[in-house]
Protein backbone atom coordinates (compact mmCIF):
# COMPACT_ATOMS: atom_id res chain seq x y z
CA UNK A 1 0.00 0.00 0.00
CA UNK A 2 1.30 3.51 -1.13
CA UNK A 3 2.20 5.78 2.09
CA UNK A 4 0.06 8.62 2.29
CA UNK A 5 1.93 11.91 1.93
CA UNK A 6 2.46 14.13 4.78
CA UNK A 7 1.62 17.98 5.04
CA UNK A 8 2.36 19.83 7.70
CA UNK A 9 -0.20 22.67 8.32
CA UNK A 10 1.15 26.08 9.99
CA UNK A 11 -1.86 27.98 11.18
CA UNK A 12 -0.66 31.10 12.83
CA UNK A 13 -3.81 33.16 13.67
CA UNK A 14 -7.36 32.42 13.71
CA UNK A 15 -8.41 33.77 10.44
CA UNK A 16 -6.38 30.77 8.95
CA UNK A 17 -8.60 28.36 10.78
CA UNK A 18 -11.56 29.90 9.54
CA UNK A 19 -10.83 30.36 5.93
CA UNK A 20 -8.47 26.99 5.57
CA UNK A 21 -9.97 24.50 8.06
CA UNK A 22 -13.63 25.12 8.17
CA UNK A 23 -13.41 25.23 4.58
CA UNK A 24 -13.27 22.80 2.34
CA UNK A 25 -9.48 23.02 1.36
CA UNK A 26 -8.18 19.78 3.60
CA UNK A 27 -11.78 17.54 4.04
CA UNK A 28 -11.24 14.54 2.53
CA UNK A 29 -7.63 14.93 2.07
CA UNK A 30 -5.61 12.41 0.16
CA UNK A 31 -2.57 13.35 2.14
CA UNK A 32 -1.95 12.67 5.89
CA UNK A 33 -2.02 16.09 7.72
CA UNK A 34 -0.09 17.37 10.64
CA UNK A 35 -1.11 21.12 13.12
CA UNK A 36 2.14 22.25 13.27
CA UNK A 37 0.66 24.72 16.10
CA UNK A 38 0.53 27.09 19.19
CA UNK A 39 -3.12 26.29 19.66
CA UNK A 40 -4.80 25.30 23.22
CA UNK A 41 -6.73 22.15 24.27
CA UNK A 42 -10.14 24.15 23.23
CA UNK A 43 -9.00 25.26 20.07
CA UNK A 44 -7.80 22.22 18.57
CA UNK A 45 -11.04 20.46 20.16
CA UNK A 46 -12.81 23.06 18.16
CA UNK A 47 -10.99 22.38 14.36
CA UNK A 48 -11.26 18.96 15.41
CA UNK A 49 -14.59 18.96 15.32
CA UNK A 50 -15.01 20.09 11.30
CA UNK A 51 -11.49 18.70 10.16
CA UNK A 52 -9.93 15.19 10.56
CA UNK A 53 -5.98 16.00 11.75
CA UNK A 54 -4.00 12.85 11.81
CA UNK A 55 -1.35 14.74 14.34
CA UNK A 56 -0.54 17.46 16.40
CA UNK A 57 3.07 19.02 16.92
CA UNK A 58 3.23 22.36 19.42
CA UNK A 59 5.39 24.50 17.96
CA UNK A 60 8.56 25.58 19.73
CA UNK A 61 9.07 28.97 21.53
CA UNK A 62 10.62 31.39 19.73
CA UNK A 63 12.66 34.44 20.76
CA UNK A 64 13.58 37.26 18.47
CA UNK A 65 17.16 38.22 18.73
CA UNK A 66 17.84 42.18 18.38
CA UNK A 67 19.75 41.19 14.86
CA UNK A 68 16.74 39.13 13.17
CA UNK A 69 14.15 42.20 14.89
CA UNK A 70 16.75 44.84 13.12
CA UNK A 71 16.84 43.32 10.22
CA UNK A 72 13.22 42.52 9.91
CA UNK A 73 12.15 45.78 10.52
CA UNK A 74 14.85 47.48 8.52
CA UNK A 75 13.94 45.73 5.32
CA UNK A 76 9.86 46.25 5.79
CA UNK A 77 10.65 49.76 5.93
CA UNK A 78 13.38 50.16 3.16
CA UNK A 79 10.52 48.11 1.49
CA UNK A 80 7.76 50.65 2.38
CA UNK A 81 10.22 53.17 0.10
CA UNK A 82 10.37 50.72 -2.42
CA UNK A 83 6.90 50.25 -3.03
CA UNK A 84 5.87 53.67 -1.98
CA UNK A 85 8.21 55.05 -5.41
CA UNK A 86 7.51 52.02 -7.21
CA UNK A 87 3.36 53.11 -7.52
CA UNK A 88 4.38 56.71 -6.78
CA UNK A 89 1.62 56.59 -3.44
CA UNK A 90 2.93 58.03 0.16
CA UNK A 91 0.21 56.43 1.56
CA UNK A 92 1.89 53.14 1.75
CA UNK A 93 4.43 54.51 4.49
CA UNK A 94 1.49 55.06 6.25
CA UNK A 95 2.47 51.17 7.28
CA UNK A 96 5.61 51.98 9.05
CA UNK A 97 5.58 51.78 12.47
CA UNK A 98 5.85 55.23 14.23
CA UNK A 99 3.83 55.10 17.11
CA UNK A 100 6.40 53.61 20.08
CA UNK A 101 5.33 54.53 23.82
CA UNK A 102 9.03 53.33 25.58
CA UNK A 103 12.05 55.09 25.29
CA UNK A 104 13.81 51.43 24.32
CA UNK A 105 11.19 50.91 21.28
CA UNK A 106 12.02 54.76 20.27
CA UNK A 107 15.44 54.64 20.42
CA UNK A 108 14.96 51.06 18.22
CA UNK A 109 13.28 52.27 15.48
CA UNK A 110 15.04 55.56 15.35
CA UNK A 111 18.20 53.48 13.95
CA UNK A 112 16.21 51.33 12.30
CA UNK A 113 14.78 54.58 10.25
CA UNK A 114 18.52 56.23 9.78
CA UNK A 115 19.86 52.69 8.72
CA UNK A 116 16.50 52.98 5.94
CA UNK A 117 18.50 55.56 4.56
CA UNK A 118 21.40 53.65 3.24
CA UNK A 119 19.25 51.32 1.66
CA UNK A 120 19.04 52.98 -1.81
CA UNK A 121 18.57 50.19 -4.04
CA UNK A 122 16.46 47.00 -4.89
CA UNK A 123 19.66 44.96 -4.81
CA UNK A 124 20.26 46.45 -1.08
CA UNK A 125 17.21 45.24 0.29
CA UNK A 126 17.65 41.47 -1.21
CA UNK A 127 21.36 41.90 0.05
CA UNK A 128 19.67 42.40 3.80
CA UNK A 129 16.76 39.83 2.98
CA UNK A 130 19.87 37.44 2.82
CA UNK A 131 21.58 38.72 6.02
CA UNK A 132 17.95 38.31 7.63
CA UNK A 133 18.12 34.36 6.38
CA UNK A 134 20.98 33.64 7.75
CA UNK A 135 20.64 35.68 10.85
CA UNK A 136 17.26 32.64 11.08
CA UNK A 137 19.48 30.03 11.18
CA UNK A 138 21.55 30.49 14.10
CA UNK A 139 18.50 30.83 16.49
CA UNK A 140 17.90 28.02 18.62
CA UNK A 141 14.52 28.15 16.94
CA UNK A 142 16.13 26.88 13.40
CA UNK A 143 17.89 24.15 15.14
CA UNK A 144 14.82 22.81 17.35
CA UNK A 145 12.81 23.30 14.11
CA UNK A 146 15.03 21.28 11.91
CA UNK A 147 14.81 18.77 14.28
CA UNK A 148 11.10 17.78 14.77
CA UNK A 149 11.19 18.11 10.69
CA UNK A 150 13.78 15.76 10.22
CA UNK A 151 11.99 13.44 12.72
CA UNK A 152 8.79 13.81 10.73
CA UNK A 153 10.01 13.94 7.59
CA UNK A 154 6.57 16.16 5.92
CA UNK A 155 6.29 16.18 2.48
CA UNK A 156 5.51 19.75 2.39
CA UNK A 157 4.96 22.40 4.78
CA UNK A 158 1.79 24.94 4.53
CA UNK A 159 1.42 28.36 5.99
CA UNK A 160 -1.86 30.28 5.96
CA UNK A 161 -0.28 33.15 6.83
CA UNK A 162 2.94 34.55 5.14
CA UNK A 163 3.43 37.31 7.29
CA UNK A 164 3.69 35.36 10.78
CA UNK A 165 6.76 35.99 12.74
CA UNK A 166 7.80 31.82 13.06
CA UNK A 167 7.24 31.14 9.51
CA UNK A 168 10.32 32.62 7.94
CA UNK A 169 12.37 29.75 10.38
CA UNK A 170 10.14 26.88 9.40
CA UNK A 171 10.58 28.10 6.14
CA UNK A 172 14.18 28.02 5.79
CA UNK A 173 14.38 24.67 8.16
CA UNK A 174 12.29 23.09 5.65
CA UNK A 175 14.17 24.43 2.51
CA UNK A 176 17.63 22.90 4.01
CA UNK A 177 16.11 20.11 4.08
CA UNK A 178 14.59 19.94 1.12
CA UNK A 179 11.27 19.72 1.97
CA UNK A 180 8.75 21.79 0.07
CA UNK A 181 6.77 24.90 1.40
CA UNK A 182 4.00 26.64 -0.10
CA UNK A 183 2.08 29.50 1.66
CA UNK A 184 -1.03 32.13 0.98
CA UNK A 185 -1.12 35.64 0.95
CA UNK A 186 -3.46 36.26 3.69
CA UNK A 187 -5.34 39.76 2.36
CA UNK A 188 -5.82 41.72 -0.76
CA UNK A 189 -4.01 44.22 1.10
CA UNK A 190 -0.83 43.41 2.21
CA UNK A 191 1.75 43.17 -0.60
CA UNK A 192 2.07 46.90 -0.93
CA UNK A 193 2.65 46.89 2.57
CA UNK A 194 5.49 44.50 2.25
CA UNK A 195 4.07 42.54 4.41
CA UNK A 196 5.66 39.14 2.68
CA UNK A 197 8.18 37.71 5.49
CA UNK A 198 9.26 34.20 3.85
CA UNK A 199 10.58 32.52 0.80
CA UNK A 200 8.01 29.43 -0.25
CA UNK A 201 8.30 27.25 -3.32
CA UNK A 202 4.73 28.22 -4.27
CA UNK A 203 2.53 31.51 -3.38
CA UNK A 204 -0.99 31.31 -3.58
CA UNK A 205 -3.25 34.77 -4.52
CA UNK A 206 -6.51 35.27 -4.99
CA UNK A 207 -6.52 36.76 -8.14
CA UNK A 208 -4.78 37.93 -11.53
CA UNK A 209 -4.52 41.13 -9.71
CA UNK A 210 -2.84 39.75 -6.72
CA UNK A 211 -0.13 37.56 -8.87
CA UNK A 212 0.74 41.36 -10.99
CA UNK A 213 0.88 43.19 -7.54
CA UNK A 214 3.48 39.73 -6.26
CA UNK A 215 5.55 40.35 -9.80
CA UNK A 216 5.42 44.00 -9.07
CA UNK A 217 6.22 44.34 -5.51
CA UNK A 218 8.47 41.17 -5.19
CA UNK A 219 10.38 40.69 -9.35
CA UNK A 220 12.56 38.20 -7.61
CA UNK A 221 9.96 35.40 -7.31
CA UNK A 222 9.62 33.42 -10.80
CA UNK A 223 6.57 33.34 -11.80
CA UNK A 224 5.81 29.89 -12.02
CA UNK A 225 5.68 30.08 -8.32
CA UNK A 226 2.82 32.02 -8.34
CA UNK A 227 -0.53 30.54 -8.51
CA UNK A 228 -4.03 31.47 -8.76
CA UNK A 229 -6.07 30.00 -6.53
CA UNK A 230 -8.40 32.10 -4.90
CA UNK A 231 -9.15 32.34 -1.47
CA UNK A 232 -11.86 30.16 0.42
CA UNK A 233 -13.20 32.98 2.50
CA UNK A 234 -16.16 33.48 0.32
CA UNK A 235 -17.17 30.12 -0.51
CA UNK A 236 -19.05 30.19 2.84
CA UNK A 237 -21.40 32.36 1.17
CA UNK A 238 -22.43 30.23 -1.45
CA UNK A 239 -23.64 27.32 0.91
CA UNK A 240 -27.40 27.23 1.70
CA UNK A 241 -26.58 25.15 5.16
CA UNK A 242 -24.66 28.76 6.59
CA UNK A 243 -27.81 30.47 6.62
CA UNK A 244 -29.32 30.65 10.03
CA UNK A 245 -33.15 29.72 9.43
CA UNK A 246 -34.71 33.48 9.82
CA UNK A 247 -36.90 32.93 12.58
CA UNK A 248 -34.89 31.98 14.63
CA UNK A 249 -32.28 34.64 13.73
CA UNK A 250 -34.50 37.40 14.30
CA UNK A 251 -35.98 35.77 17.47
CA UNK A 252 -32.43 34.94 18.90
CA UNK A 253 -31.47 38.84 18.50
CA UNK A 254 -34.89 40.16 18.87
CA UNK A 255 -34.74 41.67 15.76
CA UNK A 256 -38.55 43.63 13.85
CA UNK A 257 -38.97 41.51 10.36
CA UNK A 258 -41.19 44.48 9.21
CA UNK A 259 -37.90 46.64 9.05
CA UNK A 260 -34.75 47.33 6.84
CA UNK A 261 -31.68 45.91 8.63
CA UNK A 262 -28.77 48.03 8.36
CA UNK A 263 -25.20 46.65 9.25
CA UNK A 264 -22.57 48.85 10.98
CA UNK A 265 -19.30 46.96 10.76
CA UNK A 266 -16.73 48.27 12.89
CA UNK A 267 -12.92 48.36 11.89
CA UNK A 268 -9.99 48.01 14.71
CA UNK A 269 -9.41 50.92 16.71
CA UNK A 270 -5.88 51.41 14.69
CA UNK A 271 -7.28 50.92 11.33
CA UNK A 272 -10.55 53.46 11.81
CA UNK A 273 -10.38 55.11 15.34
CA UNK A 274 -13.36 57.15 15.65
CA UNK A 275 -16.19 54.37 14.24
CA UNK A 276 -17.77 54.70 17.82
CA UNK A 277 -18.33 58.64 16.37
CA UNK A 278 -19.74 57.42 13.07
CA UNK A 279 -22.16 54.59 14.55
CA UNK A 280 -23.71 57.52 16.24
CA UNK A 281 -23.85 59.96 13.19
CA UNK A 282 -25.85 56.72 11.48
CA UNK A 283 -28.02 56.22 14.28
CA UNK A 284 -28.26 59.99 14.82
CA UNK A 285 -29.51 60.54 11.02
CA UNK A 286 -32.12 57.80 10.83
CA UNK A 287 -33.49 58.94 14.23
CA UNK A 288 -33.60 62.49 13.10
CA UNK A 289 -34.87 62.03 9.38
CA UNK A 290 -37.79 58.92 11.02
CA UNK A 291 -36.10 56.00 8.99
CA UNK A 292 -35.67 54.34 12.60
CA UNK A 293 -39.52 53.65 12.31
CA UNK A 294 -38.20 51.61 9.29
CA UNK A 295 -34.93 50.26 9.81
CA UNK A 296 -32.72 48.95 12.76
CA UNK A 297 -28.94 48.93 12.98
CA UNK A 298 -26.81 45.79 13.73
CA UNK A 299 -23.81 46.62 14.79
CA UNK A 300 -21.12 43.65 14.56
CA UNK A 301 -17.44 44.64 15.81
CA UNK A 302 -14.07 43.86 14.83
CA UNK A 303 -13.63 40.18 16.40
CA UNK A 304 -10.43 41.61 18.18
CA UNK A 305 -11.84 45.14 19.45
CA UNK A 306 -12.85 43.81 22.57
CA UNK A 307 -12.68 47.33 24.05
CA UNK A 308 -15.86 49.23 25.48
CA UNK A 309 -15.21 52.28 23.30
CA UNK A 310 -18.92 51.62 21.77
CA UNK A 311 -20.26 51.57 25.26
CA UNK A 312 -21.95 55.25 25.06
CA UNK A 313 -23.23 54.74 21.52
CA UNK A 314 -25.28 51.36 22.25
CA UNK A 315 -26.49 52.91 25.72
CA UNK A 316 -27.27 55.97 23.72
CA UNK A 317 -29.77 54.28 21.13
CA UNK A 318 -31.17 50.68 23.02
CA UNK A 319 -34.02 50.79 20.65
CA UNK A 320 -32.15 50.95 17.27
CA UNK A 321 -28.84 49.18 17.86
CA UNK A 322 -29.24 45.63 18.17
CA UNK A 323 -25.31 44.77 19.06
CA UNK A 324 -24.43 41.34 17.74
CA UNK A 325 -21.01 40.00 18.86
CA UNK A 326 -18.57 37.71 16.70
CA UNK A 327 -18.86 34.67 18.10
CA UNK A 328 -14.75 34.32 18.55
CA UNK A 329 -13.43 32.19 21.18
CA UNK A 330 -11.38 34.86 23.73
CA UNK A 331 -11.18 32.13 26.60
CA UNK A 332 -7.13 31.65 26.43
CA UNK A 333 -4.40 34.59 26.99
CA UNK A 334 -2.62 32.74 24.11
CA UNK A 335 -3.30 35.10 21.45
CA UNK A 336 -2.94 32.43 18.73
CA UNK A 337 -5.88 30.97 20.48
CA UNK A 338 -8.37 33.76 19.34
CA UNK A 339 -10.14 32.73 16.75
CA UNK A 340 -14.24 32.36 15.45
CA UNK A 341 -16.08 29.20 16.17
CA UNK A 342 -17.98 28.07 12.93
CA UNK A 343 -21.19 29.40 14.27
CA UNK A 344 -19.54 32.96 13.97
CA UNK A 345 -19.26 31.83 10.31
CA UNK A 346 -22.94 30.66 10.00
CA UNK A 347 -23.76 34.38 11.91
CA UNK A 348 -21.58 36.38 9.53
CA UNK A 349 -23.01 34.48 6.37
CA UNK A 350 -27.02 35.01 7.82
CA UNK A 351 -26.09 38.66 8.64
CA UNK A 352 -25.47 39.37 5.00
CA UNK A 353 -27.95 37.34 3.45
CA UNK A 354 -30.91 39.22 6.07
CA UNK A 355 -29.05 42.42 6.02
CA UNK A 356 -30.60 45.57 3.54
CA UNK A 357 -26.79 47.34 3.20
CA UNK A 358 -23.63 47.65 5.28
CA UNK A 359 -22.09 50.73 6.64
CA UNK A 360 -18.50 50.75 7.07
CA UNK A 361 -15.34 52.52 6.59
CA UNK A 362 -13.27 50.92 3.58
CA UNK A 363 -13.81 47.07 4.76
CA UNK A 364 -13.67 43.88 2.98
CA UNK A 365 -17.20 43.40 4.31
CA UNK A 366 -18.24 45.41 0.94
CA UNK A 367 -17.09 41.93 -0.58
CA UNK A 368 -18.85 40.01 1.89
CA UNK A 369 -22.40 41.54 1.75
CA UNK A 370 -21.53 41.77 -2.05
CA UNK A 371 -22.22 37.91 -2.41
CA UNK A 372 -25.78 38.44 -1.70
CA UNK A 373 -25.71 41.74 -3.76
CA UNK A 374 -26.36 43.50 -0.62
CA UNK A 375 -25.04 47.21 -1.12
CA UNK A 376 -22.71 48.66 0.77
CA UNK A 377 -21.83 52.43 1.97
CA UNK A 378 -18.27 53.56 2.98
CA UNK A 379 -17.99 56.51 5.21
CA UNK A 380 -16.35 59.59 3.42
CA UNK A 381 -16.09 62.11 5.93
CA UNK A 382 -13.70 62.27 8.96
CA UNK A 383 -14.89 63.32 12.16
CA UNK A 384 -12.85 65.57 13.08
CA UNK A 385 -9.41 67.22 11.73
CA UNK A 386 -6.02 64.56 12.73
CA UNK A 387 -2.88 64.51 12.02
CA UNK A 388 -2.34 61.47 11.90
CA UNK A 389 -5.65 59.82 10.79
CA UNK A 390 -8.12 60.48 7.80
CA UNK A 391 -10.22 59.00 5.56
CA UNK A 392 -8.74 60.93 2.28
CA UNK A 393 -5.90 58.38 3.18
CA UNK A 394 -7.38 55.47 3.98
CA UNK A 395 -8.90 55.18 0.56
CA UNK A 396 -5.67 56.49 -1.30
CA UNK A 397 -4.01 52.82 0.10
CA UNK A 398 -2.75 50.87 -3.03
CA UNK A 399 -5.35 48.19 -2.40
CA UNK A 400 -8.26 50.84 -3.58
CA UNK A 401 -6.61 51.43 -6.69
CA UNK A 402 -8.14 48.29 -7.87
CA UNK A 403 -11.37 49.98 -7.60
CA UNK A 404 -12.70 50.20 -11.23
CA UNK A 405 -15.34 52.22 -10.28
CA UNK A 406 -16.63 54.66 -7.50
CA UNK A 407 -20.13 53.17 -8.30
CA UNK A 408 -18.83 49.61 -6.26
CA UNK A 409 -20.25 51.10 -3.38
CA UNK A 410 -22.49 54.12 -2.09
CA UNK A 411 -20.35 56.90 -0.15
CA UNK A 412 -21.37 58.96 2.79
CA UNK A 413 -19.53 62.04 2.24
CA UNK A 414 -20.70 64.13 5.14
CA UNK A 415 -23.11 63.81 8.41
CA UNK A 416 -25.70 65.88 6.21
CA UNK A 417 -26.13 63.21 3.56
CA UNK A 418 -26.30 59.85 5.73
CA UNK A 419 -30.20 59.65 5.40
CA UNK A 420 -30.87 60.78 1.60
CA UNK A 421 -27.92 58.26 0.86
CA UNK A 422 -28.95 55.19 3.03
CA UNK A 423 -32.94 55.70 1.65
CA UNK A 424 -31.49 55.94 -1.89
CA UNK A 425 -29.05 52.78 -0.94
CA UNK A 426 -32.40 51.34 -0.10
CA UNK A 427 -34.57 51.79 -2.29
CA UNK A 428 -31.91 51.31 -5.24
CA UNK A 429 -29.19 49.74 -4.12
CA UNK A 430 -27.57 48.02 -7.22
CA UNK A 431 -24.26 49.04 -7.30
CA UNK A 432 -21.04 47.50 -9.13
CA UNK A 433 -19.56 45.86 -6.46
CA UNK A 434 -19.48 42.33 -8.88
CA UNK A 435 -16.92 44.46 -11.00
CA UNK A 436 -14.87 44.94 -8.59
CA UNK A 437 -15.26 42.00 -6.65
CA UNK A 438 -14.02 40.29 -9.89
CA UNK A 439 -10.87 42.54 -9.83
CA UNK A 440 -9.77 41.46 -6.29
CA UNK A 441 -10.86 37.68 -6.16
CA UNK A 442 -10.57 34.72 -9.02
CA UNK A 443 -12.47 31.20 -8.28
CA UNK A 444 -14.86 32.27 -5.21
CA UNK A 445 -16.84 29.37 -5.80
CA UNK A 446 -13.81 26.73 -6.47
CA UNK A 447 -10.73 27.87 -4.13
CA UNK A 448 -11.07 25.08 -1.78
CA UNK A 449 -10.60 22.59 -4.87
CA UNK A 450 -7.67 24.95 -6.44
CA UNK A 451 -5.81 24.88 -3.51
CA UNK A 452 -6.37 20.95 -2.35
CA UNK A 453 -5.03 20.51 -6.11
CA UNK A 454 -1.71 22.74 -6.46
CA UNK A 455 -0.67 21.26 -2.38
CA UNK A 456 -0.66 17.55 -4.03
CA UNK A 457 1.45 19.29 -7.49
CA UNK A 458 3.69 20.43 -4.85
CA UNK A 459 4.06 17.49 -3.43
């Protein structure tokens, strides 16, 4: 009998459980498959529970040295530059990190940004990518890495995020010994931000888009390692089972089926810091124009703003804002132990599917709501004047240049026009959200199947 191959899965976050192992990417596998992981007992009991995983390994403890932390910062930010003159947008060194509260982290990155300086070329930046490699392999990491590989002996080694601070080790552990590694690029955002950490034999994007931006951004990687796959995020959407039957959705959330439903999806407090101040323009406007006698607001956070800085706005409007939580499991202080529990999937699916439109600033959720054509209106208007935050840059990032039309979504471009544009979203909401949803994601209905196929090429 043939031995089964052997992948080893690296799963740094909860996202990557969601979108690779609820999904349909490794049921039914063909190969034998290993959580190469820094999970708890309740997560794993949790992805055991929609995945079959022949074995478990605990990753070991890693320790940034100060060399590998210079390095790795040094070369994000010379790449910043790069791609910041590359596209000709300033926005993208919006990414670097300039916000340090200790004297030690200030001091850190302040020779970290002189040392930047030097770096004037392309060939200077693969020069330090190289320095960075081998800096990997003298950590006790590499060696205690190498080991449990070589003891295993995996076929191939998976990431699901290729940003994750461990996965440039594994990486180059499994490379020196052969052993093939393939990864994802996590979001449609994060190439520009150089936000690629490790050197894989394949990279799977979502789209066309995605593989240009990855021969753009990154004209070292031949491009036969590239392949489109998709990504299985959205394939959630197009399975009948994920939709919560609706009486008991609006029962469960005590929710009027006589009115509109209006999502409000908040953003981190980083990414969009005053959404607490928007939420209440939105409920504000439809309680002033009378569209609360015909709609209610859902608000659904960011799964990791666990902070009370909505507090005053939900206390504010009990009537109108029906606050419904991710379902993410927070029970561990290991961070890699955060993640959403399939029924948060089955809640986020039945949210857009019940949902009239979705009120956001610049989120993916356009995409989301988008598979059941819901519209969706970004917020256009900043709440008050910052220095360091604004809206006129948030959708000047590189990732909204692959908008091919401001008609994708409805935009709220002041506190005046919130009503007239959410009763014209509506009462007409067709937008062209499909074109650009096209743009930014290839085989929404097939990744699961795209990827299961190019992991047994690779192997």
């Amino acid at each position: 009998m043939k031995a089964l191959k052997k992948i080893f899965i690296l799963i740094p976050d909860g996202v990557g459980i969601k979108n690779y192992l609820y999904s349909d990417v490794f049921k039914n596998s063909e190969a034998s498959l290993t959580l190469f992981h820094n999970f708890d007992d309740d997560t794993l009991s949790q992805i055991e529970r929609e995945v079959t995983i022949d074995s478990k390994i605990a990753i070991p403890t890693y320790k940034e040295s100060i060399r590998e932390k210079f390095l790795r910062e040094l070369i994000n930010i010379a790449r910043l530059h790069y791609n910041a003159k590359k596209v000709k947008n300033p926005t993208i060194l919006k990414f670097g990190k300039n916000n340090h509260k200790s004297l030690k982290l200030k001091v850190f990155y302040a020779l970290v940004n002189t040392a930047s300086k030097f770096v004037t070329s392309y060939e200077a930046i693969l020069k330090l990518e190289a320095k960075y490699d081998r800096s990997l392999r003298k950590n006790s990491f590499y060696r205690k890495v190498s080991e449990i590989l070589k003891t295993q002996q995996p076929d191939l080694v998976f990431c699901t995020h290729q940003r994750a601070l461990k996965a440039p080790t594994v990486f180059a552990a499994a490379s020196d010994l052969n052993i093939k590694t393939a990864t994802v690029i996590y979001s449609w955002d994060n190439l520009p931000k150089a936000r690629l950490a490790l050197q894989s034999d394949a990279y799977f994007v979502w789209s066309k888009h995605m593989e240009r931006e990855l021969q753009l951004f990154y004209p070292e990687i031949p491009s036969e390692k590239i392949k489109v796959t998709g990504t299985p995020q959205f394939e959630f959407y197009k399975n009948p089972e994920n939709i919560i039957e609706k009486e008991t959705f609006y029962n469960q959330y005590g929710l009027n089926p006589a009115k509109k439903l209006i999502c409000f999806s908040g953003d981190d407090i980083r990414t969009s810091p005053y959404d607490p101040h928007y939420l209440n323009d939105l409920a504000e406007a439809l309680s002033q124009s009378g569209l609360d006698k015909i709609c209610q607001i859902i608000f659904r956070r960011c799964p990791v703003d666990v902070s009370g800085r909505y507090d005053w706005v939900l206390k504010k409007f009990p009537e109108l804002i029906v606050d419904m939580p991710p379902l993410w499991n927070f029970n561990s202080k290991i961070w890699s132990a955060v993640y959403p529990t399939f029924e948060d999937v089955k809640l986020l699916v039945s949210l857009a599917f019940y949902a009239d439109a979705v009120v956001n600033v610049g989120s993916t959720m356009a995409f989301d709501f988008g598979m059941f054509n819901k519209p969706c209106l970004f917020i256009n208007y900043d709440h008050k004047e910052d220095t360091n935050w604004s809206v006129d840059t948030i959708y000047k990032y590189q990732h909204f240049r692959s908008m091919p039309s401001s008609k994708a979504v409805f935009w709220l471009n002041n506190r005046s026009e919130i009503s007239q544009t959410v009763g014209r979203a509506l009462s007409q909401p067709q937008t062209e959200i499909a074109a650009w949803f096209k743009v930014v994601v290839d085989f929404h209905e097939s990744a699961s199947e795209n990827i299961k196929k190019e992991l047994n090429q690779c192997i």
